[in-house]
Structure formats: C-alpha cells, structure tokens
Protein backbone atom coordinates (compact mmCIF):
# COMPACT_ATOMS: atom_id res chain seq x y z
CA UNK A 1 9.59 8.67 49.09
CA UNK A 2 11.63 8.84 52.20
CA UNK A 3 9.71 7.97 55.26
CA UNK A 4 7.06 5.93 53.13
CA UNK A 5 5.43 2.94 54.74
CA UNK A 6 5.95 -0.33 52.90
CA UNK A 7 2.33 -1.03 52.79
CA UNK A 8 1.81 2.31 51.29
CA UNK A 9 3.79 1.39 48.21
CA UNK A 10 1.91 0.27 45.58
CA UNK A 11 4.42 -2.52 44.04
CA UNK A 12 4.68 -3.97 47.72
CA UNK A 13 0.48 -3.48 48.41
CA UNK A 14 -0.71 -5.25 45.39
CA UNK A 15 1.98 -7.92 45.78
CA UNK A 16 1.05 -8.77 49.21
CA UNK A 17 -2.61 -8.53 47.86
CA UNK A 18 -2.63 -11.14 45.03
CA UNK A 19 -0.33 -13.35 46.56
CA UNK A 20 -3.05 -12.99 49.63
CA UNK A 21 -5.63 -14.01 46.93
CA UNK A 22 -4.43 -16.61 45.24
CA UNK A 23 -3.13 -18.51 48.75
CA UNK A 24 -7.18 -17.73 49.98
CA UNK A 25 -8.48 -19.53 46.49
CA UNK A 26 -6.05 -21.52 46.28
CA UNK A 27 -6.58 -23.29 49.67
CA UNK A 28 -9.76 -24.68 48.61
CA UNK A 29 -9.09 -25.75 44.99
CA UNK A 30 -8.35 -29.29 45.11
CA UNK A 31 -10.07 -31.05 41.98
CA UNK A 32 -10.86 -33.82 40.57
CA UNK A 33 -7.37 -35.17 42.49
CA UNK A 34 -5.48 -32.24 41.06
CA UNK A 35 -4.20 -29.33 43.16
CA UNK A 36 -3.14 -26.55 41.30
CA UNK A 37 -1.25 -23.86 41.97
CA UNK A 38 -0.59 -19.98 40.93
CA UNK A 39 1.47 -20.55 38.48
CA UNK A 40 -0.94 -23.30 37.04
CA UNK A 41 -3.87 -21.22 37.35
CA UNK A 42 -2.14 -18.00 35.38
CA UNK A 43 -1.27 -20.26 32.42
CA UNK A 44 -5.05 -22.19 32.30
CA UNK A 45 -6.36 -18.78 32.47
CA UNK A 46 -4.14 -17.70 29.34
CA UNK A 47 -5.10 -20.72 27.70
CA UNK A 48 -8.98 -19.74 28.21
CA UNK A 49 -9.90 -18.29 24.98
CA UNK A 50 -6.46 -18.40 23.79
CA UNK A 51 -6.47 -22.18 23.12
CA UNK A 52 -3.51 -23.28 20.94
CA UNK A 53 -0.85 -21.11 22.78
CA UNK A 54 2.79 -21.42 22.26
CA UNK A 55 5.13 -22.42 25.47
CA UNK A 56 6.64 -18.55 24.71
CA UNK A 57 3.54 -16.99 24.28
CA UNK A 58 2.66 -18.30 27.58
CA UNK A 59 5.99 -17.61 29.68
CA UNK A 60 5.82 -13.68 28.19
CA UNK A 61 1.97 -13.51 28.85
CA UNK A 62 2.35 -15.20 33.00
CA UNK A 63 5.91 -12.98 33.31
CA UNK A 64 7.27 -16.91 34.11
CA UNK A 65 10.72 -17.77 32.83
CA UNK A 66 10.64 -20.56 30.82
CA UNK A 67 11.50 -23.68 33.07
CA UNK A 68 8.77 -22.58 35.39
CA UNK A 69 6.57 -22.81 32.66
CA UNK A 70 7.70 -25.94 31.75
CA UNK A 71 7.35 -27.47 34.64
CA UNK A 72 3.51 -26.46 35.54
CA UNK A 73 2.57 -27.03 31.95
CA UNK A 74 4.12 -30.77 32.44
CA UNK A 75 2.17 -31.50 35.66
CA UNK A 76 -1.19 -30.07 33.93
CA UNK A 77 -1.05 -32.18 31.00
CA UNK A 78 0.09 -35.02 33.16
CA UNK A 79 -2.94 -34.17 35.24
CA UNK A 80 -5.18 -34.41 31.81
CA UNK A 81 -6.10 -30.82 32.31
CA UNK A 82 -3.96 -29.62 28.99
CA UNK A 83 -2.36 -31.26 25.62
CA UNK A 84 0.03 -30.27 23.20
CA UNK A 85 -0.45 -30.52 19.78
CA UNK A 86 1.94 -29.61 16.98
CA UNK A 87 1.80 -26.28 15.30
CA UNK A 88 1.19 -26.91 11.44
CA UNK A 89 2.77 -23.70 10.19
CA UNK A 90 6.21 -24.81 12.49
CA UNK A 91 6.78 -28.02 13.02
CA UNK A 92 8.87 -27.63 15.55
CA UNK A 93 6.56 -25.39 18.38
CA UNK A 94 3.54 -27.38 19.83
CA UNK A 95 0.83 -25.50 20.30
CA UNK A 96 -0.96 -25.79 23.91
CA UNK A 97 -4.97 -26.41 24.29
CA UNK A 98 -6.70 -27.27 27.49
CA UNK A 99 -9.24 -30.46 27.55
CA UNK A 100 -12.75 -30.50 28.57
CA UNK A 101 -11.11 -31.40 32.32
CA UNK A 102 -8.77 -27.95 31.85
CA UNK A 103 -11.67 -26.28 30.99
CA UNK A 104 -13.86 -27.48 33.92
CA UNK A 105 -10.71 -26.53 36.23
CA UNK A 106 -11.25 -23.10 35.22
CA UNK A 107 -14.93 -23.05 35.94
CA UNK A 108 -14.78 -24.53 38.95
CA UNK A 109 -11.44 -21.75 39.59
CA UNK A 110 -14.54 -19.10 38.77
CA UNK A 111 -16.73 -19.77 41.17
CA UNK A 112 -13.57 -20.45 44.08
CA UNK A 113 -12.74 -16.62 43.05
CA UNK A 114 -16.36 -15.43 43.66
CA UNK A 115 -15.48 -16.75 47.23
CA UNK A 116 -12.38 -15.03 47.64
CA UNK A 117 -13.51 -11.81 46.49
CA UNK A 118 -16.79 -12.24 48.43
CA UNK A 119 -14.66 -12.12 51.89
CA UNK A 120 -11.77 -9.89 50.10
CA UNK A 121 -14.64 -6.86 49.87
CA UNK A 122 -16.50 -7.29 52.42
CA UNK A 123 -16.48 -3.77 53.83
CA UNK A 124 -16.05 -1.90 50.37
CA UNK A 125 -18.92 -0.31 48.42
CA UNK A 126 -19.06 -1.72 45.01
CA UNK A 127 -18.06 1.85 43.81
CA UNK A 128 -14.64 1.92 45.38
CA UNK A 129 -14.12 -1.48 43.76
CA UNK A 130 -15.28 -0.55 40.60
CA UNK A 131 -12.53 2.18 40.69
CA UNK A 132 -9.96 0.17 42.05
CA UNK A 133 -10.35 -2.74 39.34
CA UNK A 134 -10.31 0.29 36.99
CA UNK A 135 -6.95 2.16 38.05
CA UNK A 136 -5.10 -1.57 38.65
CA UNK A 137 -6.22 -2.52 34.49
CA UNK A 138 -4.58 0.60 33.93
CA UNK A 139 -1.69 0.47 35.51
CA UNK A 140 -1.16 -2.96 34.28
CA UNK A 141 -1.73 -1.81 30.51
CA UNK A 142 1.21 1.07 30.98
CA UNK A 143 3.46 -1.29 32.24
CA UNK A 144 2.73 -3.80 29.80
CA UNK A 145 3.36 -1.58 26.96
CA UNK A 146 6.72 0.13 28.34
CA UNK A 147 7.94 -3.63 28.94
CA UNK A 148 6.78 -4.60 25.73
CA UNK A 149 8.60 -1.63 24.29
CA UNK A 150 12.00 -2.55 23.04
CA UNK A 151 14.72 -0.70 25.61
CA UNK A 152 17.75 1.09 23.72
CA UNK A 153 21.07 1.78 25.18
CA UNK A 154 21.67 5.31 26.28
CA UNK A 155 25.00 4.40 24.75
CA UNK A 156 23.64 3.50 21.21
C-alpha cells in the first residue's frame, strides 16, 4: 500500500470516525449531573441486556485493560448509574448491573445518537448506509473471532 492516503486506510478512517462520533454525542450528554464519557458509555452499553457482567467480561467485551475499566466503572457506580453485587456461584467476582438511573443514561444516550447520526448522514442515501453498517458488523465479527482465537507460536 505504498503511496496510500491515511484517510484511505480503513483502521485510520473508522478510528477518526468513531472517535468523531462519540466527541459529537458526547458533547451534549451531560445528565442528571453526570458527564460520561466513551469509555463509560461502551461499558453501560455492555451492561444493557447483559446485566450482571463480570469486571473481565467487560474489559474483553470494551477492548479496555483492566484499570481503565476500573476506574469508569468506579465513577458510574459512584454516580448511582451502576452497582455491584456478588456473584453467588464465586464469591469472590461481583457481578455488575446498572440501576434504573444507568438505565435512563442509556436512553437518554439513544436518542443523543439519533442526533449524531442525523448530522453524521446527512448527504448519504439510506442505501449506502445500510451497506456501510453492514460491511463495518462484518468486519468487526472477523476480527473478533481471529482475536478471540487462541494465537500459537510458530515455534511450538
């Protein structure tokens, strides 16, 4: 790829894209005193429909390392937005479940992404979106299953 633009690279376009995104939605999400950011809104949106979510499950499913994770899952539950309860079968893992303020956070996050994507597309048929939402679910799945593929030494 010699000669390639950067912004015709697709690890550098949909990088600049979501981080693009989220800053957009994000600029306009204060609530209820609270005001998230990406890395809260990636683990409420795991926890929606996953409630009961161990702090692993979460830093695997966000691609956070684990004191990030930490962190933002501290300031939600000190923001009443999440709760940790302990996991019956192990004792020792707590198993993370979002309140009814958590779960109006993410409604409220719905309808600040309608917004976004409303001046994101503008200009493109709902076709070409359709597409593009297609190929990028895709592409995510392969590399989710070749990372979640466990890597052998060419040495082995």
């Amino acid at each position: 790829m010699p000669g390639t633009k950067p912004h015709d690279l697709l690890i550098f376009l949909t990088n600049r894209v979501g981080r693009q995104l989220s800053r957009l939605m994000l600029e306009q999400m204060e609530f209820e005193g609270f005001l998230p950011q990406s890395t809260h809104m990636g683990l409420v949106a795991d926890l929606v429909g996953n409630d009961g979510l161990r702090q692993q499950d979460l830093a695997i499913s966000t691609i956070k390392d684990k004191g990030t994770v930490a962190r933002a899952l501290k300031q939600l539950e000190s923001a009443g937005l999440l709760m940790r309860q302990v996991d019956a079968d192990d004792r020792r893992q707590k198993l993370i479940r979002l309140t009814d303020k958590g779960n109006r956070l993410w409604q409220f996050a719905q309808s600040k992404a309608t917004e976004t994507m409303v001046t994101a597309t503008h200009d493109i048929e709902q076709t070409e979106f359709d597409t593009c939402i297609d190929v990028l679910k895709r592409v995510y799945q392969n590399l989710h299953q070749q990372l979640s593929i466990p890597q052998t030494s060419s040495h082995e």
